[in-house]
N, C-alpha and C. Protein backbone atom coordinates (compact mmCIF):
# COMPACT_ATOMS: atom_id res chain seq x y z
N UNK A 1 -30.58 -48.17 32.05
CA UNK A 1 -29.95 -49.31 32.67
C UNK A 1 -30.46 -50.61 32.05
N UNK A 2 -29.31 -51.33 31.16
CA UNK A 2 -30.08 -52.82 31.42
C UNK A 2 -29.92 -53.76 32.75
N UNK A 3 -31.54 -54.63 32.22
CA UNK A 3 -31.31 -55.55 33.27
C UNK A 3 -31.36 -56.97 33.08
N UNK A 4 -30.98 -57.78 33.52
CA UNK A 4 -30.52 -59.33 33.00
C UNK A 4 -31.38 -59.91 32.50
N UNK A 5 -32.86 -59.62 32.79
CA UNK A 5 -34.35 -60.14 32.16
C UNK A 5 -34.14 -59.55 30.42
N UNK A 6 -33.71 -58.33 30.69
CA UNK A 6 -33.56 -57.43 28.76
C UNK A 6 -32.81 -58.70 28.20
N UNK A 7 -31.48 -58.57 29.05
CA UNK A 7 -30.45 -59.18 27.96
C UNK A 7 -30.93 -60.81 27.80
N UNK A 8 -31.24 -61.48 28.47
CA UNK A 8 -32.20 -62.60 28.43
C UNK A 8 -33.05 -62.92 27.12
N UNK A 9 -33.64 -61.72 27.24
CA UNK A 9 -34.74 -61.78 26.57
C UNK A 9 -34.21 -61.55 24.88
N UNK A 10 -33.53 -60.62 24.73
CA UNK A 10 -32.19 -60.17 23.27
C UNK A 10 -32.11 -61.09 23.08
N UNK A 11 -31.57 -62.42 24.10
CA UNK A 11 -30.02 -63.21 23.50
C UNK A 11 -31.07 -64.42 23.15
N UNK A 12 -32.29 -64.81 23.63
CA UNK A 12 -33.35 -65.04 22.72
C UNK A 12 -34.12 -65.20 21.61
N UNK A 13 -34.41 -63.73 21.67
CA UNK A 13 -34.94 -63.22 20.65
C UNK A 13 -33.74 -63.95 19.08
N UNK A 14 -32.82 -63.37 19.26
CA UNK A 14 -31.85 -63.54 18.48
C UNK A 14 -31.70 -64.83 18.28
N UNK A 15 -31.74 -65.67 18.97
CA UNK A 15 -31.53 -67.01 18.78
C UNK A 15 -32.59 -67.42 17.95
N UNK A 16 -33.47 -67.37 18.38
CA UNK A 16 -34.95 -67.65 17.28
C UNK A 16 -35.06 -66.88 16.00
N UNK A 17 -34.58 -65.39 16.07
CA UNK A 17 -34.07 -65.29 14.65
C UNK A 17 -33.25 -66.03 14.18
N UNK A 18 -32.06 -66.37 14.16
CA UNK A 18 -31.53 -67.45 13.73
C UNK A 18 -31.77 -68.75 12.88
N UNK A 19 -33.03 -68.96 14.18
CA UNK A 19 -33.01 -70.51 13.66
C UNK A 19 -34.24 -70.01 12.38
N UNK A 20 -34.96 -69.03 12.69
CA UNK A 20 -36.18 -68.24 11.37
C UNK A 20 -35.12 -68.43 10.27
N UNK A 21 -33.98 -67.59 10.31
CA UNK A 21 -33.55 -67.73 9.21
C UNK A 21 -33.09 -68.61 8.63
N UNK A 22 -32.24 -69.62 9.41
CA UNK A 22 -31.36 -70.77 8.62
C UNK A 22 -33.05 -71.72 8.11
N UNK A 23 -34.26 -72.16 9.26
CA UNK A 23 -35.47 -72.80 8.23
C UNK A 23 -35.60 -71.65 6.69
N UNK A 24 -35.62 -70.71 6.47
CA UNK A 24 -35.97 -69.76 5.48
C UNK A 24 -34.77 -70.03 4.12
N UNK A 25 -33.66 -70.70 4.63
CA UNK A 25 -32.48 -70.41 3.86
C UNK A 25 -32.53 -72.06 3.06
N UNK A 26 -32.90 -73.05 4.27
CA UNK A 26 -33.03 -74.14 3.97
C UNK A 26 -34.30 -74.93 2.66
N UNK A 27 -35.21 -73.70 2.74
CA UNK A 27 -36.39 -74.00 2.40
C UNK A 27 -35.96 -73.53 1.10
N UNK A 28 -35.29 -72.23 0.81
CA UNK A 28 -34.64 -72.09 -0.44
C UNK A 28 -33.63 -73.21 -1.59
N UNK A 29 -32.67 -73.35 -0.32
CA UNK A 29 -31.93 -74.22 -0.77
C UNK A 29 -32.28 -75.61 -1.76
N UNK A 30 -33.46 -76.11 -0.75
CA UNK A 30 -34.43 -77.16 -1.41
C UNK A 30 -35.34 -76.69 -2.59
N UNK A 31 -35.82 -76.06 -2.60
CA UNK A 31 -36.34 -75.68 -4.01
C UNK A 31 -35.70 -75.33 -4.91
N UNK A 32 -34.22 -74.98 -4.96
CA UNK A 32 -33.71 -74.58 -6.05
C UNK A 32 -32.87 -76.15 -6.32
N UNK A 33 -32.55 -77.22 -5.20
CA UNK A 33 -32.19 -78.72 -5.52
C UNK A 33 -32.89 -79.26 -6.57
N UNK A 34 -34.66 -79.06 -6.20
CA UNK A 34 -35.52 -79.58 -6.54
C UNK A 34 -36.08 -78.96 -8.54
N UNK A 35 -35.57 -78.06 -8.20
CA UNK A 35 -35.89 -77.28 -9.51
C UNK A 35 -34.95 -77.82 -10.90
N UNK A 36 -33.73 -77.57 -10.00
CA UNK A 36 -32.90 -78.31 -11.18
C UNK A 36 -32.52 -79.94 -11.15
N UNK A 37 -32.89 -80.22 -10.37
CA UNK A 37 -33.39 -81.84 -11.04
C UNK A 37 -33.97 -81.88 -12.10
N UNK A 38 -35.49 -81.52 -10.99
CA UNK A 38 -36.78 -81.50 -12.77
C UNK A 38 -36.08 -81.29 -13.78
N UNK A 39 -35.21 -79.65 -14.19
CA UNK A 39 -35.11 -79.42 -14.91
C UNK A 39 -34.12 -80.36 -15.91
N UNK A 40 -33.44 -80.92 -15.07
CA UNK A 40 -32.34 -81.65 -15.99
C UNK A 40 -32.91 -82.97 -16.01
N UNK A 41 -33.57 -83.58 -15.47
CA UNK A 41 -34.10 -84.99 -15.64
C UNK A 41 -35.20 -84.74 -16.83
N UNK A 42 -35.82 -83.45 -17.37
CA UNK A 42 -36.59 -83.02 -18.33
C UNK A 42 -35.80 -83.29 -19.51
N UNK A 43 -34.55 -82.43 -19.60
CA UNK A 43 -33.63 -81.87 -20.40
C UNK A 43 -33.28 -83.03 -21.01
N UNK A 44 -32.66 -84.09 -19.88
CA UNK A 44 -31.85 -85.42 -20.34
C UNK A 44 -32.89 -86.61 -20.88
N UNK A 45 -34.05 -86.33 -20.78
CA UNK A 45 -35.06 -87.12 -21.23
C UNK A 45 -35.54 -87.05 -22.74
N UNK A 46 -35.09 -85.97 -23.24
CA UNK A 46 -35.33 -85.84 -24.57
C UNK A 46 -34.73 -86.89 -25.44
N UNK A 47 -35.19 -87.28 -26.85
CA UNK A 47 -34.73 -88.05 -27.82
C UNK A 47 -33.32 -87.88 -28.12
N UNK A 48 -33.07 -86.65 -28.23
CA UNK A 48 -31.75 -86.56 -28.52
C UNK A 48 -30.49 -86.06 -28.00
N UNK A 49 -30.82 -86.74 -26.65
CA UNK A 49 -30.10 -85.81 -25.20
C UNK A 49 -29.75 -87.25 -24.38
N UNK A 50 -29.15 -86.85 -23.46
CA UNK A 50 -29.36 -88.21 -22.19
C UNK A 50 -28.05 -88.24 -21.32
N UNK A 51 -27.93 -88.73 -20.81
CA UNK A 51 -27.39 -88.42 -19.05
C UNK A 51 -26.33 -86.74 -19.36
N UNK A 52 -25.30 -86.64 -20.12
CA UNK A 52 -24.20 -85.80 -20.40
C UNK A 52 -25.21 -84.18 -20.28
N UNK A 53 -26.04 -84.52 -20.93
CA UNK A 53 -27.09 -82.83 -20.86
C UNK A 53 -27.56 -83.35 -19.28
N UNK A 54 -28.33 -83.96 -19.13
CA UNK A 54 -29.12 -83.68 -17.67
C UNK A 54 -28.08 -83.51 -16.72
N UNK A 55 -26.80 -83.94 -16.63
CA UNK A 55 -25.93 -83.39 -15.88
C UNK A 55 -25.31 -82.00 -15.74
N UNK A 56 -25.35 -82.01 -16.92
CA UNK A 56 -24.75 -80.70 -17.62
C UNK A 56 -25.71 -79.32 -16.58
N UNK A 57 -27.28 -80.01 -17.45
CA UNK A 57 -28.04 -78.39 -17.19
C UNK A 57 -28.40 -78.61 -15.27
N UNK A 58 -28.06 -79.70 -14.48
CA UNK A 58 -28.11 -79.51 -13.11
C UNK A 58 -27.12 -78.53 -12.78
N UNK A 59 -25.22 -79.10 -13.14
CA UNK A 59 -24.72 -77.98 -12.90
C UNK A 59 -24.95 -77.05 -13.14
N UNK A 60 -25.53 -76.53 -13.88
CA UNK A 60 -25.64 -75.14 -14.61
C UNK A 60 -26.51 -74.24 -13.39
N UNK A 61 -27.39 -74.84 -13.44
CA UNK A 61 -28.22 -74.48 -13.10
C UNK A 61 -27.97 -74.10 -11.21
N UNK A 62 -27.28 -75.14 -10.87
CA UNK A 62 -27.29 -75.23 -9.28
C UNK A 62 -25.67 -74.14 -9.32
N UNK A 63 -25.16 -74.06 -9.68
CA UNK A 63 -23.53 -72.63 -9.91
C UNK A 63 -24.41 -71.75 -9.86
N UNK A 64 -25.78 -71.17 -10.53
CA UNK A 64 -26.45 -69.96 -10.89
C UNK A 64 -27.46 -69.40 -10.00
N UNK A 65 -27.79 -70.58 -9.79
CA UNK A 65 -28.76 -70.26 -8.21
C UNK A 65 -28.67 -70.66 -6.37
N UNK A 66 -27.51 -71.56 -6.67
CA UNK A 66 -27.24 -71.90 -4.97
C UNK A 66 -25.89 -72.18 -4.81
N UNK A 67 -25.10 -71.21 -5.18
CA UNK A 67 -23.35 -71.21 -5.07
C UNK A 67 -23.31 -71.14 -3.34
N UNK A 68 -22.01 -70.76 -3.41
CA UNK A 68 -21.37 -70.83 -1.80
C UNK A 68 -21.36 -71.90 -1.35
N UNK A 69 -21.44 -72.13 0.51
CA UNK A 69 -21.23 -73.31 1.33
C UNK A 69 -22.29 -74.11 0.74
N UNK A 70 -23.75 -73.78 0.50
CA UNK A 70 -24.86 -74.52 0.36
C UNK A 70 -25.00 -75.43 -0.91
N UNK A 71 -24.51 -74.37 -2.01
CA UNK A 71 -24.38 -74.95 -2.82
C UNK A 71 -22.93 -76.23 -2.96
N UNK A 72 -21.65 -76.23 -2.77
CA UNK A 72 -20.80 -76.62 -2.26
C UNK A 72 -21.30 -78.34 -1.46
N UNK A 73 -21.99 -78.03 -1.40
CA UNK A 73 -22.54 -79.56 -0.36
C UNK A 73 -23.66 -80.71 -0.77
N UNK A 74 -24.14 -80.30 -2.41
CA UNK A 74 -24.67 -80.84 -3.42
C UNK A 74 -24.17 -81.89 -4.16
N UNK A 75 -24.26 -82.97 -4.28
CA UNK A 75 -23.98 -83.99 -5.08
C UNK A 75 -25.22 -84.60 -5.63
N UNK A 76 -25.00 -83.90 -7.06
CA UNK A 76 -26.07 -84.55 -7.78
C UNK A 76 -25.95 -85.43 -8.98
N UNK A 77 -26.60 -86.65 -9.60
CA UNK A 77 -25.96 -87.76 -10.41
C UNK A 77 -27.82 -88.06 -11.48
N UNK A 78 -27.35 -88.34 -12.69
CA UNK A 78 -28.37 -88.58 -13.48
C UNK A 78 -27.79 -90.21 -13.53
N UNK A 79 -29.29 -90.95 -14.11
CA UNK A 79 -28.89 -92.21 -14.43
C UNK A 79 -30.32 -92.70 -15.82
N UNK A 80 -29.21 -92.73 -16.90
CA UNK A 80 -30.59 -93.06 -17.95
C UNK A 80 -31.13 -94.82 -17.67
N UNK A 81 -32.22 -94.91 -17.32
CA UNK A 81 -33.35 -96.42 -17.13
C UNK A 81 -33.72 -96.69 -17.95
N UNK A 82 -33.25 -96.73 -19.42
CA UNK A 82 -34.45 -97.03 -20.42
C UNK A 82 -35.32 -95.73 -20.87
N UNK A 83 -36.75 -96.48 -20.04
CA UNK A 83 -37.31 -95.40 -20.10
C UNK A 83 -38.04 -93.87 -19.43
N UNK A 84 -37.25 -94.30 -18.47
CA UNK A 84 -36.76 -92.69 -17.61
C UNK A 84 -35.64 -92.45 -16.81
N UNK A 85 -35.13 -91.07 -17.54
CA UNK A 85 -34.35 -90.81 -16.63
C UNK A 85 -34.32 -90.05 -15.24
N UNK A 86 -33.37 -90.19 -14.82
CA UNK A 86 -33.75 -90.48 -13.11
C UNK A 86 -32.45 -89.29 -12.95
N UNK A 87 -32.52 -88.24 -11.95
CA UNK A 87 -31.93 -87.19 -11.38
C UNK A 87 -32.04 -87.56 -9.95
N UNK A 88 -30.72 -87.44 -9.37
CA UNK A 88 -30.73 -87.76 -8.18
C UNK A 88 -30.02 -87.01 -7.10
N UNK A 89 -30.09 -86.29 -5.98
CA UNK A 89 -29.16 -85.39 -5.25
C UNK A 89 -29.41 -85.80 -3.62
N UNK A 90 -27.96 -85.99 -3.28
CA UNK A 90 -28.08 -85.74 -1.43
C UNK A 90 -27.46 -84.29 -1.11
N UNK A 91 -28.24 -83.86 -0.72
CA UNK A 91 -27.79 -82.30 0.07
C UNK A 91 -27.34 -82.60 1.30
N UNK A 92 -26.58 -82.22 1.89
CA UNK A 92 -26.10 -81.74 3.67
C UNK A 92 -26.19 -80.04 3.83
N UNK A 93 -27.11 -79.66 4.57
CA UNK A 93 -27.76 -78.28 5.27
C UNK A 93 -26.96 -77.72 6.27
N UNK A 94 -26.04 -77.44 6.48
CA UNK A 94 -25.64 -76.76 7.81
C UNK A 94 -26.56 -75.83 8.06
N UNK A 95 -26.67 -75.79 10.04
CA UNK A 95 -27.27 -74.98 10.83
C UNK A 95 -26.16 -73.74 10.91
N UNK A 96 -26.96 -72.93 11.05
CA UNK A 96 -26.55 -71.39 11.21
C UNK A 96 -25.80 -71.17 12.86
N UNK A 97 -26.65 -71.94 13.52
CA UNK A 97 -26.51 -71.87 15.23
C UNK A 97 -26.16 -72.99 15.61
N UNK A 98 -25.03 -73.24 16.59
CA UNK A 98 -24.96 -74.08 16.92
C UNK A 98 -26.33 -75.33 17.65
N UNK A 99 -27.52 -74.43 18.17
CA UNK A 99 -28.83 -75.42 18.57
C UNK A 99 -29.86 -75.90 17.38
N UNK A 100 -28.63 -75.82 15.69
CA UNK A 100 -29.90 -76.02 14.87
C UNK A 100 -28.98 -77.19 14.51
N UNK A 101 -29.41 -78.25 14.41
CA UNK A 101 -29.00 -79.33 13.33
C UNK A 101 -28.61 -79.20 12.09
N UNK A 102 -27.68 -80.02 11.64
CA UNK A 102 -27.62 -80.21 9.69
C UNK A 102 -28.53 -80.98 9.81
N UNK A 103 -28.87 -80.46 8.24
CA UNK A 103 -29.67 -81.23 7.79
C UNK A 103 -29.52 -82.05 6.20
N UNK A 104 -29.61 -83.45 6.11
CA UNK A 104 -28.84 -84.45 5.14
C UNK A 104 -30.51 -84.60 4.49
N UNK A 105 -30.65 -84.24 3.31
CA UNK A 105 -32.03 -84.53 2.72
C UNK A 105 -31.76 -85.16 1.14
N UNK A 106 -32.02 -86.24 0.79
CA UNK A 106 -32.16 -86.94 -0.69
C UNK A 106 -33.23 -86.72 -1.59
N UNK A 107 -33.11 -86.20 -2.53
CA UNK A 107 -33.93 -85.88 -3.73
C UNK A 107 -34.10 -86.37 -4.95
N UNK A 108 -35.01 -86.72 -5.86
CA UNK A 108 -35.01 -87.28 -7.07
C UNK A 108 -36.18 -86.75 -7.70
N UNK A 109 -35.57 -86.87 -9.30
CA UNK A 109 -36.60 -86.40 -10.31
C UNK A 109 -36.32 -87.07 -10.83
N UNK A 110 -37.55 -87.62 -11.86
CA UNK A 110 -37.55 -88.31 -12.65
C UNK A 110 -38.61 -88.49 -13.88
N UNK A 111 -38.06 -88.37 -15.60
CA UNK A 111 -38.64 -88.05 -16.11
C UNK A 111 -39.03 -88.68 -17.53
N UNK A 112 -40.05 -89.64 -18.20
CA UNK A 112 -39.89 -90.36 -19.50
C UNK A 112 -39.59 -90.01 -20.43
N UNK A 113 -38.52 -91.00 -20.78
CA UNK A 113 -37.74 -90.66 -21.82
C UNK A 113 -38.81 -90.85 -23.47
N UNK A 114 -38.18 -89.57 -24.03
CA UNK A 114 -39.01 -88.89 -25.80
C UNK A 114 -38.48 -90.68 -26.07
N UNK A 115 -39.08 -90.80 -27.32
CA UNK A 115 -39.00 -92.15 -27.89
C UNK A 115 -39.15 -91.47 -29.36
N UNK A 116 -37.87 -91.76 -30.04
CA UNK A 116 -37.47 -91.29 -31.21
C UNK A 116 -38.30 -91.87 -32.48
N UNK A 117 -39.52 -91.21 -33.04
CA UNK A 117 -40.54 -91.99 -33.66
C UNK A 117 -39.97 -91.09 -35.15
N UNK A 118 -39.51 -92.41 -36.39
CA UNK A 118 -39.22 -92.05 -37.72
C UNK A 118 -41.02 -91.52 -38.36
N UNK A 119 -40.49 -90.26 -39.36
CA UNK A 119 -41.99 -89.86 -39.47
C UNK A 119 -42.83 -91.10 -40.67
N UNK A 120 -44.06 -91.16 -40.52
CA UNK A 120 -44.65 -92.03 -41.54
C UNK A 120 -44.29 -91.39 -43.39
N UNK A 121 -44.11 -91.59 -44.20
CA UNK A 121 -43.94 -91.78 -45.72
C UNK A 121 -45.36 -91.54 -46.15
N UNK A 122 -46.06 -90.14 -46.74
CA UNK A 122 -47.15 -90.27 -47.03
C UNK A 122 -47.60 -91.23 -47.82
């Protein structure tokens, strides 16, 4: 027999799984934002590279590791400064459960730009 304390206690339980998972999913999500920034604010920083690659290898990179809704909700933008370029992303997080919040988080990498040095003439 159940009794209303069990199912109580299930519809609980479950709920807090939930929210375990969507923090677990979120925490992913952000490190793989964060990864391909670096990586493309690296990329686009080179001498012979600049905003068109660091854009380039974010998409690349964010299609390969955080597709679907999550990925879907990424807007990310390079901007060459001179002398660094700057990777920039706002994420929006949807909650899994209706008692979990989105979550709207802004990110940036940023990385000095190679400086194209002609070699010396022995």
């Amino acid at each position: 027999m159940v009794s209303i304390s069990y199912v109580l206690a299930a519809s609980f339980a479950m709920i807090f799984f939930a929210i375990l998972a969507n923090f677990v999913v979120i925490q992913y999500a952000s490190g793989a934002v964060r990864a391909a920034l670096d990586e493309g604010a690296r990329n686009g920083a080179r001498a012979d590279s600049g905003v068109p690659v660091c854009q380039a290898t974010i998409d690349d990179i964010l299609t390969g590791i955080l597709g679907g809704p999550y990925g879907d909700e990424v807007s990310a933008t390079c901007q060459d400064n001179g002398d660094v370029m700057v990777a920039s992303a706002q994420a929006n997080f949807r909650g899994f459960a209706p008692l979990v919040p989105d979550l709207t988080i802004d990110f940036e990498a940023v990385a000095a730009r190679e400086q194209f040095v002609q070699p010396v003439a022995p």
